[in-house]
PDB file of N, CA and C in Angstrom:
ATOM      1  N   UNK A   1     160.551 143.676   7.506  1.00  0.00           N
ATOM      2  CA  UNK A   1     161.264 142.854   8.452  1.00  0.00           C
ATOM      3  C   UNK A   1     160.826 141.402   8.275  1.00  0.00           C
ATOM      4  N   UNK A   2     161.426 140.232   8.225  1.00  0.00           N
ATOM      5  CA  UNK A   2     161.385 138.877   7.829  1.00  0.00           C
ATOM      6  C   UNK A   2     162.096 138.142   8.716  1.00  0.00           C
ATOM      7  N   UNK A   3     161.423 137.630   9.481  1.00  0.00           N
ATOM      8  CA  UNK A   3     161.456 136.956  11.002  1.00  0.00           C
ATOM      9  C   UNK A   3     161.742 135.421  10.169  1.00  0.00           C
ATOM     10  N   UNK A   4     162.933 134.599  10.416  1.00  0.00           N
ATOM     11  CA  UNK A   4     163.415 133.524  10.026  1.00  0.00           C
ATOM     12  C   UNK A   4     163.335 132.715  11.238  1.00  0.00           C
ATOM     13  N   UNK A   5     161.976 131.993  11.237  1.00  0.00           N
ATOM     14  CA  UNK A   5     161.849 130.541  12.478  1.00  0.00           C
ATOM     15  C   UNK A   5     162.110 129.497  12.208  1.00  0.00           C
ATOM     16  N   UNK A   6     162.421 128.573  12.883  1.00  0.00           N
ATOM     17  CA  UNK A   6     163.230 127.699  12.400  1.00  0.00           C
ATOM     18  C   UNK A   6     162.214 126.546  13.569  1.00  0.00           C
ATOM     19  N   UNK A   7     161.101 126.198  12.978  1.00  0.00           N
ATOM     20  CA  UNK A   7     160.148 125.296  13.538  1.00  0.00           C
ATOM     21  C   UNK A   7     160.427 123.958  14.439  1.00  0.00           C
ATOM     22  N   UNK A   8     161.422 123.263  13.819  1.00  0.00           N
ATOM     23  CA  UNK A   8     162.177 122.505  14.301  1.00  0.00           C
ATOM     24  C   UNK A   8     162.610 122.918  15.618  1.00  0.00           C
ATOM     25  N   UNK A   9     163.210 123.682  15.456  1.00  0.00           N
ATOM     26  CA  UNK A   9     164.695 124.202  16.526  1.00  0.00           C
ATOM     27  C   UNK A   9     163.298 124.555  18.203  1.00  0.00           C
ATOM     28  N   UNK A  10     162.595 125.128  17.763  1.00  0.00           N
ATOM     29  CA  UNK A  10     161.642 125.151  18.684  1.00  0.00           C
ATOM     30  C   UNK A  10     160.936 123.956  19.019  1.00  0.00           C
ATOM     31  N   UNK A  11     160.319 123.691  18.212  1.00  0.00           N
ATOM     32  CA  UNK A  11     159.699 122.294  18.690  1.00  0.00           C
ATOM     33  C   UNK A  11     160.373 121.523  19.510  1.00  0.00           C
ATOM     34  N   UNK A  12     162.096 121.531  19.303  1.00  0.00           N
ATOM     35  CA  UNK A  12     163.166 120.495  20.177  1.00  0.00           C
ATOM     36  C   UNK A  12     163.581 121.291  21.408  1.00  0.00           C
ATOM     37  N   UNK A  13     163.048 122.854  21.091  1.00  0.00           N
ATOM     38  CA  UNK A  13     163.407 123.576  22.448  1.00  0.00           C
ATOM     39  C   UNK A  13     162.338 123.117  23.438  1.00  0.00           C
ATOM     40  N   UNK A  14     161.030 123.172  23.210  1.00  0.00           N
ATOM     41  CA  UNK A  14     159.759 122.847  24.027  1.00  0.00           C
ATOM     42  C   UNK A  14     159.777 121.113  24.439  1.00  0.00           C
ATOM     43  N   UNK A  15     160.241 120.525  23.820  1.00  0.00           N
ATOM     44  CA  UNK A  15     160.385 119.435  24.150  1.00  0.00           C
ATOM     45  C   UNK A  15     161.471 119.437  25.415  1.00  0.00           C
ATOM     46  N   UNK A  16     162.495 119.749  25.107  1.00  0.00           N
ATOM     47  CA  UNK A  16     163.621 120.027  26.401  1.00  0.00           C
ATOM     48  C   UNK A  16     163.171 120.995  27.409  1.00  0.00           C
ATOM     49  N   UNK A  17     162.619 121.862  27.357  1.00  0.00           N
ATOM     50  CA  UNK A  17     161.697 122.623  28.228  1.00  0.00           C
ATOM     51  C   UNK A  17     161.053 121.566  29.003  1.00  0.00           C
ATOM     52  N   UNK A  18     160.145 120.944  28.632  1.00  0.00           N
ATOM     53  CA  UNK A  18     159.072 119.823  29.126  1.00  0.00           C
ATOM     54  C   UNK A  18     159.806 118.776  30.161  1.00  0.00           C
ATOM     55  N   UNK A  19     160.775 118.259  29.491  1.00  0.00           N
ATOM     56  CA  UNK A  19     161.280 117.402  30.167  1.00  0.00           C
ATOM     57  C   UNK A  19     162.414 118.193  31.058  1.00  0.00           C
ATOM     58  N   UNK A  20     162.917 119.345  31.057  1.00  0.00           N
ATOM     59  CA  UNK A  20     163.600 119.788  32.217  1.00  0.00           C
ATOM     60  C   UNK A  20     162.304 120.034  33.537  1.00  0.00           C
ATOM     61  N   UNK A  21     160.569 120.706  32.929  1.00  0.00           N
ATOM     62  CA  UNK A  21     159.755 120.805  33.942  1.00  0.00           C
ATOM     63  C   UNK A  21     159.238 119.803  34.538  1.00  0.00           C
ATOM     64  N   UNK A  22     159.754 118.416  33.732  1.00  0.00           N
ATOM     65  CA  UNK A  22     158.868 117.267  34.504  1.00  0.00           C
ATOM     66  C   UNK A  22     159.950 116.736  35.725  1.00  0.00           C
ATOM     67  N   UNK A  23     161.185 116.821  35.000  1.00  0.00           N
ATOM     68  CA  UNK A  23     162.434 116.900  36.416  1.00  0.00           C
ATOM     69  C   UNK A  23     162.443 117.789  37.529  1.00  0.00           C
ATOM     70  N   UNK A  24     161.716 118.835  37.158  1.00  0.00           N
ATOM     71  CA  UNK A  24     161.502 119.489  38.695  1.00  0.00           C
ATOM     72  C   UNK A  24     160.300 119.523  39.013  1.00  0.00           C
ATOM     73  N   UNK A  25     159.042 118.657  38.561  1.00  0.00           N
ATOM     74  CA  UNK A  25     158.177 117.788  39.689  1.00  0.00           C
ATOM     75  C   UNK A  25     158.301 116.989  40.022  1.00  0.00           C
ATOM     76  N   UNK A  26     159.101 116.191  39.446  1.00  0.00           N
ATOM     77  CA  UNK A  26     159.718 114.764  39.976  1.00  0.00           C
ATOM     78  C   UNK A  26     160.346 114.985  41.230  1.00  0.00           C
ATOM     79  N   UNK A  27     161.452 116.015  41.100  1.00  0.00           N
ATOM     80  CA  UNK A  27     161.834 116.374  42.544  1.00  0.00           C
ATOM     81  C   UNK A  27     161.211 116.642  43.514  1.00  0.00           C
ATOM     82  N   UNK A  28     160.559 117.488  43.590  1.00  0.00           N
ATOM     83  CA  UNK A  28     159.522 118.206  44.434  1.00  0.00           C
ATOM     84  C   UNK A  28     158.786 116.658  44.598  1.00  0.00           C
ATOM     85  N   UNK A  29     157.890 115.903  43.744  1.00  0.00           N
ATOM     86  CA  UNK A  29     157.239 114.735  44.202  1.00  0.00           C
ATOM     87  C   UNK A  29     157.754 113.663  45.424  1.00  0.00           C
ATOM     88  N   UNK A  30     159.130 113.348  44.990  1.00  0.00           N
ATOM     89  CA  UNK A  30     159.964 112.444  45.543  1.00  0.00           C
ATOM     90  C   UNK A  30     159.677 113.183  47.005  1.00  0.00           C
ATOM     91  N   UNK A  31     160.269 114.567  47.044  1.00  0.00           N
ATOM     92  CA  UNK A  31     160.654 115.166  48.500  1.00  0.00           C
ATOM     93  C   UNK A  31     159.319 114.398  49.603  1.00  0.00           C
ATOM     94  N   UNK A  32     157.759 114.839  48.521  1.00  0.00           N
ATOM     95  CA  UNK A  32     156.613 114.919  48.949  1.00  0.00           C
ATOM     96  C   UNK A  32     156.043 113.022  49.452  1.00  0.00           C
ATOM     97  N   UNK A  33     156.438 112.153  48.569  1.00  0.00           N
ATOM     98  CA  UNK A  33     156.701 110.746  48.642  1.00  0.00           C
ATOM     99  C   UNK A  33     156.440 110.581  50.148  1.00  0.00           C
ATOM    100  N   UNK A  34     155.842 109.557  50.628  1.00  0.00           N
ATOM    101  CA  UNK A  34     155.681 108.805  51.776  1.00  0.00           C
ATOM    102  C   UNK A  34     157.216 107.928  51.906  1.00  0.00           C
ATOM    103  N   UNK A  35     157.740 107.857  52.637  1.00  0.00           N
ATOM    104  CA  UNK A  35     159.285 107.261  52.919  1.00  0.00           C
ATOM    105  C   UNK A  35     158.815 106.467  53.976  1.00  0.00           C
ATOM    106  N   UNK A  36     158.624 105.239  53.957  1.00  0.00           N
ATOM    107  CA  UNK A  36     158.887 104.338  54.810  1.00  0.00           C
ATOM    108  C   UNK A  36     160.140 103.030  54.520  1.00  0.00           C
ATOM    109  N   UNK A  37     160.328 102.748  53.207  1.00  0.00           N
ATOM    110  CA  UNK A  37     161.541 102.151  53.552  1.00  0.00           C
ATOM    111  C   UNK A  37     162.264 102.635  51.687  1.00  0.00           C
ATOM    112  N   UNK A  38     161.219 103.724  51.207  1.00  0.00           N
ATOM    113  CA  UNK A  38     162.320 104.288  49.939  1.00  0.00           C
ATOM    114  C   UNK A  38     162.116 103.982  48.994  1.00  0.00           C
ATOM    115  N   UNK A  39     161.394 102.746  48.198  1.00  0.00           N
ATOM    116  CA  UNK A  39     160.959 102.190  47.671  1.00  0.00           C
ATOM    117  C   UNK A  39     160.118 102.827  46.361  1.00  0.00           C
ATOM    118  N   UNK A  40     158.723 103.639  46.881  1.00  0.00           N
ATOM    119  CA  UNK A  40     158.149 104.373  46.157  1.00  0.00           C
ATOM    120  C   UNK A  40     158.691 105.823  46.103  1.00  0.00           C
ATOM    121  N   UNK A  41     159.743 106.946  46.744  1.00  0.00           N
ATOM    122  CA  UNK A  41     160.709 107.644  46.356  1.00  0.00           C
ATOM    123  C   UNK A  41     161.324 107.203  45.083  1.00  0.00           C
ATOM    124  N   UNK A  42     162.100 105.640  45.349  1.00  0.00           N
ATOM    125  CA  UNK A  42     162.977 105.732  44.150  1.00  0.00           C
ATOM    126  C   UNK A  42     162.069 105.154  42.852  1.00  0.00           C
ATOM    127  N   UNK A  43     160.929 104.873  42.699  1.00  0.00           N
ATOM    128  CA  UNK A  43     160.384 104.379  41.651  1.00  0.00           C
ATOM    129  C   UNK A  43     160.042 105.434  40.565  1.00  0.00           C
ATOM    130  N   UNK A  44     159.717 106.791  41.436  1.00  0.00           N
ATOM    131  CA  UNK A  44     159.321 108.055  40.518  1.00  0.00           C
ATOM    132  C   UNK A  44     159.949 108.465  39.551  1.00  0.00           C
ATOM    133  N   UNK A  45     159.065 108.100  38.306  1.00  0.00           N
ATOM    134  CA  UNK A  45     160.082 108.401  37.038  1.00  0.00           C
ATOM    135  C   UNK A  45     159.545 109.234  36.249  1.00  0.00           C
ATOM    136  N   UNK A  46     160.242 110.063  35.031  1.00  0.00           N
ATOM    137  CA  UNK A  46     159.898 110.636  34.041  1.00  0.00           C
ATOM    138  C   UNK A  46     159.300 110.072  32.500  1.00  0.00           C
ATOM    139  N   UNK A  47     158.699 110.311  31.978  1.00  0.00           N
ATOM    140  CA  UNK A  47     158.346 110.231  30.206  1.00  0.00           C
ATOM    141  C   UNK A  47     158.268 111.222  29.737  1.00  0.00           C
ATOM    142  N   UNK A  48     158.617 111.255  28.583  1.00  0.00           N
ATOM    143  CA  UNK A  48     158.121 112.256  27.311  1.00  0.00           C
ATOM    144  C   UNK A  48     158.882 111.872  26.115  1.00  0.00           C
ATOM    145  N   UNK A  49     157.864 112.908  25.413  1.00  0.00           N
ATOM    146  CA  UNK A  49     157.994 112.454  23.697  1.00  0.00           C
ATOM    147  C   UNK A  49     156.637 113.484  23.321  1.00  0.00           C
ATOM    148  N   UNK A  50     156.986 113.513  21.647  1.00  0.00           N
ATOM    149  CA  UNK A  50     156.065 114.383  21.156  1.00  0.00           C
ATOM    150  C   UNK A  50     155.084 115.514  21.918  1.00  0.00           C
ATOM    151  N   UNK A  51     155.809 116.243  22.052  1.00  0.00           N
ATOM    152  CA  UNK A  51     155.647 117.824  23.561  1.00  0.00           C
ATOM    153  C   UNK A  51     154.562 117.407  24.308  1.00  0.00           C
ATOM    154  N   UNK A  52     155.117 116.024  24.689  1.00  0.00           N
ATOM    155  CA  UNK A  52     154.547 116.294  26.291  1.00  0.00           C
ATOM    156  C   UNK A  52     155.736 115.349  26.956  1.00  0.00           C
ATOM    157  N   UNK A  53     154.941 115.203  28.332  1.00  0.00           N
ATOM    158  CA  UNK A  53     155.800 114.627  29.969  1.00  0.00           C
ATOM    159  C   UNK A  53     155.229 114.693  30.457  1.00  0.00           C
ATOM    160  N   UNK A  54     155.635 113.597  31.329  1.00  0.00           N
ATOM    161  CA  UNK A  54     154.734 112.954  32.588  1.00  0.00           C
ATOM    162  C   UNK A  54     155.849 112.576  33.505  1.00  0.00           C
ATOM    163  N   UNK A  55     155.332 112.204  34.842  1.00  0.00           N
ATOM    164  CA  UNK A  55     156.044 111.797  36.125  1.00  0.00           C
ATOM    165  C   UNK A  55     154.946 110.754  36.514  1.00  0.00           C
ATOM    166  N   UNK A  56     155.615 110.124  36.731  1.00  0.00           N
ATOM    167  CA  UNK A  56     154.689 108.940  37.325  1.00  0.00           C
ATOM    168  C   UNK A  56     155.478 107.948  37.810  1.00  0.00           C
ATOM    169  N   UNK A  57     155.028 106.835  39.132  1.00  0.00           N
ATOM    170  CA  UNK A  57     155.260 105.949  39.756  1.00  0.00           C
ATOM    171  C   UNK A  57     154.392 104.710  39.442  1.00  0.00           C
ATOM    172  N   UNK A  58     154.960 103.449  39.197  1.00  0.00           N
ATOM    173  CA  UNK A  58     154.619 102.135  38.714  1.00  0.00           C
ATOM    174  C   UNK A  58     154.305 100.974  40.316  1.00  0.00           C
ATOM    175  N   UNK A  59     154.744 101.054  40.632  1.00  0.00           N
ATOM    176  CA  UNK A  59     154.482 100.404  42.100  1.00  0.00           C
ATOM    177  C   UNK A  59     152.721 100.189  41.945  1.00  0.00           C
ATOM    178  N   UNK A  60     152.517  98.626  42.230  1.00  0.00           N
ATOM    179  CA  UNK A  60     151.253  98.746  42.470  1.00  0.00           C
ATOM    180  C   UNK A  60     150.185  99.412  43.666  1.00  0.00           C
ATOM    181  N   UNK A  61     150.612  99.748  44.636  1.00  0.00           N
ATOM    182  CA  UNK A  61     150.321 100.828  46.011  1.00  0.00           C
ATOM    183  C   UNK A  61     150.708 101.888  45.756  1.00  0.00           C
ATOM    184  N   UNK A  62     151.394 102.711  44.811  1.00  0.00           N
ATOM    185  CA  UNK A  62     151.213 104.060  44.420  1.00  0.00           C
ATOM    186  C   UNK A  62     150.286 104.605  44.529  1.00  0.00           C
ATOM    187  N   UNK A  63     149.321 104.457  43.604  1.00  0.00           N
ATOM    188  CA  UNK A  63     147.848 105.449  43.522  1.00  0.00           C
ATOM    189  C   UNK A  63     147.119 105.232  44.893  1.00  0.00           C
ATOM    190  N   UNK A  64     146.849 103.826  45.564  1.00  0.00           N
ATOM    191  CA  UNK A  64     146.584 104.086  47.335  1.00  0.00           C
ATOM    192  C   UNK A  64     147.534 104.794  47.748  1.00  0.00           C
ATOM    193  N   UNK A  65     148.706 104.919  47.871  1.00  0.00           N
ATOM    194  CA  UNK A  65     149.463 105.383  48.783  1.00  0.00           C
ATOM    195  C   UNK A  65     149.108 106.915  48.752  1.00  0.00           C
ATOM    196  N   UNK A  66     148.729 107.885  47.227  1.00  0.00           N
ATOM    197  CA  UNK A  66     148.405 108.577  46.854  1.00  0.00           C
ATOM    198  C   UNK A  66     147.282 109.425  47.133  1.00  0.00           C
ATOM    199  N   UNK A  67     145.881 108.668  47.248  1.00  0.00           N
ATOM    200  CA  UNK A  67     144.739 109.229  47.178  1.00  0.00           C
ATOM    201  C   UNK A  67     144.600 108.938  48.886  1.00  0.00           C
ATOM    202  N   UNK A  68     144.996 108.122  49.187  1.00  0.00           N
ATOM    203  CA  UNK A  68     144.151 107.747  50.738  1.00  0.00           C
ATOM    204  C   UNK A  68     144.838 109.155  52.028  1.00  0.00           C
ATOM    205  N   UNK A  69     143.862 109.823  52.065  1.00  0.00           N
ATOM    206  CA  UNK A  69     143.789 111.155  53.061  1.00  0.00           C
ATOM    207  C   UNK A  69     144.326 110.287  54.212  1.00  0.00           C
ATOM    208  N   UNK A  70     143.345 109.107  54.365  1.00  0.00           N
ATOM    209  CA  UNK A  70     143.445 108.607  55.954  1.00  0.00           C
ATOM    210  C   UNK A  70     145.184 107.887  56.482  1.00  0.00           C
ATOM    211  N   UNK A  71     146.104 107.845  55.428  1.00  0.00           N
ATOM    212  CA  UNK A  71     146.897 107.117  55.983  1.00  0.00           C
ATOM    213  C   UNK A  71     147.926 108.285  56.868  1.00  0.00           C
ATOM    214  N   UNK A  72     148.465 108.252  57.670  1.00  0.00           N
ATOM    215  CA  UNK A  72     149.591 109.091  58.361  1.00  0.00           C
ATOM    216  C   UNK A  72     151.031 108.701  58.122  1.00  0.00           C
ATOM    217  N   UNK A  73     151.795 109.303  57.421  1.00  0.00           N
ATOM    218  CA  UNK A  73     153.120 109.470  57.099  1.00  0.00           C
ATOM    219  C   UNK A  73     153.878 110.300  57.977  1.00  0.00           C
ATOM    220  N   UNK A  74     154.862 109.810  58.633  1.00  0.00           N
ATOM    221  CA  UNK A  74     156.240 110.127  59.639  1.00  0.00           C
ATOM    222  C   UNK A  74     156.797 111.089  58.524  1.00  0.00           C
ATOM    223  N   UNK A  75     157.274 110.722  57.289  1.00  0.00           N
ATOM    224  CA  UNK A  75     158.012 110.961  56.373  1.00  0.00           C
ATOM    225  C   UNK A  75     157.032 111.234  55.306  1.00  0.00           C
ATOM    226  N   UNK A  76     156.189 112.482  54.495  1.00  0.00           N
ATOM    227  CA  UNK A  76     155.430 112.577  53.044  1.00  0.00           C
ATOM    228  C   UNK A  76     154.235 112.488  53.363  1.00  0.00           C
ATOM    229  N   UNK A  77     153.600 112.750  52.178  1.00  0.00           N
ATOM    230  CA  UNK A  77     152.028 113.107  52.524  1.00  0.00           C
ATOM    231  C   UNK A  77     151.331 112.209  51.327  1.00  0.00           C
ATOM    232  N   UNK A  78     149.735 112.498  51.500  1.00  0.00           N
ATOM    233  CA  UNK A  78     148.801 112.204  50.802  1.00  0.00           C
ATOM    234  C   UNK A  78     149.208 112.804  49.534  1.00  0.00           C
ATOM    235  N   UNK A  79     148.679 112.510  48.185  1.00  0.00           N
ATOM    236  CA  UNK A  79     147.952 113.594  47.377  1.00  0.00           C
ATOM    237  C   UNK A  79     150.117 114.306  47.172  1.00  0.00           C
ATOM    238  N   UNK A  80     150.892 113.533  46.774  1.00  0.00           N
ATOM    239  CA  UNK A  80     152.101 113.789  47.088  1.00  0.00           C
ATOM    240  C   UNK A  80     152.253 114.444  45.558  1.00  0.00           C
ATOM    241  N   UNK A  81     152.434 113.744  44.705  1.00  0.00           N
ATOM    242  CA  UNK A  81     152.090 113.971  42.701  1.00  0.00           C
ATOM    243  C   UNK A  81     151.325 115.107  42.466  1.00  0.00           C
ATOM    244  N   UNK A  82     150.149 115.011  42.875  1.00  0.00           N
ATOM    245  CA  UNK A  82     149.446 116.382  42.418  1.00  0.00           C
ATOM    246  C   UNK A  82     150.222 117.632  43.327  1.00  0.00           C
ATOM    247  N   UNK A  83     149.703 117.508  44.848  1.00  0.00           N
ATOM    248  CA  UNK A  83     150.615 118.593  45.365  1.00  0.00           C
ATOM    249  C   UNK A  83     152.133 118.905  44.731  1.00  0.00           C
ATOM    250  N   UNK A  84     152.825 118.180  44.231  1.00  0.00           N
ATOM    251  CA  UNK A  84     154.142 118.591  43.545  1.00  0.00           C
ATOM    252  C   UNK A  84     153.934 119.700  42.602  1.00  0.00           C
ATOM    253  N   UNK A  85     152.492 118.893  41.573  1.00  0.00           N
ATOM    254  CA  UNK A  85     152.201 120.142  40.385  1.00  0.00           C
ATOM    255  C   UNK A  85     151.936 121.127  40.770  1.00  0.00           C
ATOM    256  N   UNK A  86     151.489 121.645  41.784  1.00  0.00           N
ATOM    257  CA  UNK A  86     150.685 122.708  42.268  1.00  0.00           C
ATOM    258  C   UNK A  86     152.070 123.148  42.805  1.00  0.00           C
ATOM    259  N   UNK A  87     152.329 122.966  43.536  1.00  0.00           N
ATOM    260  CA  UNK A  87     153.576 123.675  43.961  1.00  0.00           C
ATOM    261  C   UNK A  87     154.896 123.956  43.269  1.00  0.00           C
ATOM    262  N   UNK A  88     154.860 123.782  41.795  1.00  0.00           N
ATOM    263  CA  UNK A  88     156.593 123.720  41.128  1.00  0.00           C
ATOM    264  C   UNK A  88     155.525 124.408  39.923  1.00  0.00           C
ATOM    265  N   UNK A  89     154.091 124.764  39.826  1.00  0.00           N
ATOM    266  CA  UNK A  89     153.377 125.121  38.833  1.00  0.00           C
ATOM    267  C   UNK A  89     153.802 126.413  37.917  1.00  0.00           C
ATOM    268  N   UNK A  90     155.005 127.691  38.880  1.00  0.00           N
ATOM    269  CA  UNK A  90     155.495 128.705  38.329  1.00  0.00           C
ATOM    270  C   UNK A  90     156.537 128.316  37.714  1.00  0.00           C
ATOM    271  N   UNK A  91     157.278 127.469  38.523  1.00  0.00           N
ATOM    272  CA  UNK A  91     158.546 127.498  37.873  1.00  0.00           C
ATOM    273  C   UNK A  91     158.675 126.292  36.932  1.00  0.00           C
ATOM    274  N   UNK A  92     157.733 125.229  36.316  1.00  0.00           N
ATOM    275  CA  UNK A  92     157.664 124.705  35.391  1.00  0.00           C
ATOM    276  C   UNK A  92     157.330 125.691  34.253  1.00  0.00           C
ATOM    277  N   UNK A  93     156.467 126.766  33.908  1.00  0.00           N
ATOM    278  CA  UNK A  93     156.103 127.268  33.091  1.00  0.00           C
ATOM    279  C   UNK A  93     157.444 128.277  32.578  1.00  0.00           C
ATOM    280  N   UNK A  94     158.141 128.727  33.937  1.00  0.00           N
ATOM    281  CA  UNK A  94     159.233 129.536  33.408  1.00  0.00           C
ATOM    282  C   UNK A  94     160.195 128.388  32.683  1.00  0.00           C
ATOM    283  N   UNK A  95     160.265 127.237  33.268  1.00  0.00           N
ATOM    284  CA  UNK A  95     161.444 126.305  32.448  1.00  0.00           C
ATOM    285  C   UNK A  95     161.315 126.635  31.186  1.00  0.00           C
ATOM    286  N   UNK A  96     159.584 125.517  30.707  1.00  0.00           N
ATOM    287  CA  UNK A  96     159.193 126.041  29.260  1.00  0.00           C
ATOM    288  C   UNK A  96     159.601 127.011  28.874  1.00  0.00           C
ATOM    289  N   UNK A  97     159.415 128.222  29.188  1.00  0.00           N
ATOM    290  CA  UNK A  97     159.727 129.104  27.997  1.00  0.00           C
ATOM    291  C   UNK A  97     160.814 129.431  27.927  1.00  0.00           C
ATOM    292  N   UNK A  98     161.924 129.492  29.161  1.00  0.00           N
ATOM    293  CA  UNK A  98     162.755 129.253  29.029  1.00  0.00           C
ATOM    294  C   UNK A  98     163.417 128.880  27.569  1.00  0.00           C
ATOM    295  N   UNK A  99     163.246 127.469  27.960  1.00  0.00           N
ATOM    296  CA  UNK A  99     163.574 126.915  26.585  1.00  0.00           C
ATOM    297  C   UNK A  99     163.710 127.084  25.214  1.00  0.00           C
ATOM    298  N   UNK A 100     162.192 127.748  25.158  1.00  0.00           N
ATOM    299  CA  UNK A 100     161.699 127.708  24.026  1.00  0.00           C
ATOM    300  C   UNK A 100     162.086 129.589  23.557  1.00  0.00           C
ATOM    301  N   UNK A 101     162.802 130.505  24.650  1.00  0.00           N
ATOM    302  CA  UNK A 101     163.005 131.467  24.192  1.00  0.00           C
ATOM    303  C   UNK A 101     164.343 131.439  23.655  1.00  0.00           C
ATOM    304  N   UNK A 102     165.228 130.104  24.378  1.00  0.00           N
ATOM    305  CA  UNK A 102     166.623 129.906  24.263  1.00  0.00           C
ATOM    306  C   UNK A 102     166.674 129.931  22.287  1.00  0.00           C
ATOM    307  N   UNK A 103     165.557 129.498  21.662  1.00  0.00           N
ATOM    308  CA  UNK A 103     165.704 128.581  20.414  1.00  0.00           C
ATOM    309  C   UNK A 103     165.192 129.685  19.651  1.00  0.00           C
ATOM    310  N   UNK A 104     164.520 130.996  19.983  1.00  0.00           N
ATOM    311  CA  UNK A 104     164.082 131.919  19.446  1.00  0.00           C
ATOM    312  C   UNK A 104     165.235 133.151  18.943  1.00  0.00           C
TER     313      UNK A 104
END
C-alpha cells in the first residue's frame, strides 16, 4: 500500500486551520473585551504566516486593560485574551485538524 501525501496541500491545510482557530479566539476575545466606548473590541486583530497565528490588540492600554485584576468592567473582564484561549481551547484544536484532515 503507497500512501501519496502531498506535503504542500497539508501544510496550506494547517495553515487555514490556524487561522480559522485564531478567528474563533478573536471572537470569543472581543465578546470577553472590556466595552466602554468599543474601541479596544474593535482593535482585536488576527496574524499568521508560516503555521502559526496570533490575536492580538495594538492599543497602547491593552495589556493594562488586560492584566489589571483591580479594574471593574460593566461590560468584559480582566485577563480577557488569555481567558478566550482557555475557553475556545477544544474547539480550536478540532478546527486544526479539521483542516488538516480536509487535505488528507
Amino acid at each position: 500500500m503507497s500512501l501519496n501525501i502531498n506535503l504542500a496541500a497539508i501544510r496550506a491545510a494547517a495553515q487555514r486551520g490556524l487561522d480559522d482557530a485564531a478567528e474563533v479566539v478573536k471572537q470569543e476575545a472581543i465578546e470577553r473585551t472590556p466595552k466602554e466606548t468599543g474601541a479596544l473590541r474593535n482593535d482585536c486583530t488576527t496574524h499568521s504566516g508560516d503555521l502559526e497565528a496570533a490575536v492580538s490588540y495594538s492599543l497602547p492600554y491593552a495589556v493594562r486593560q488586560h492584566e489589571e485584576l483591580g479594574y471593574r468592567h460593566e461590560h468584559g473582564e480582566a485577563k480577557f485574551l488569555e481567558n478566550a484561549v482557555i475557553a475556545t481551547r477544544q474547539t480550536v484544536g478540532q478546527v486544526i485538524a479539521q483542516a488538516i484532515r480536509s487535505a488528507l
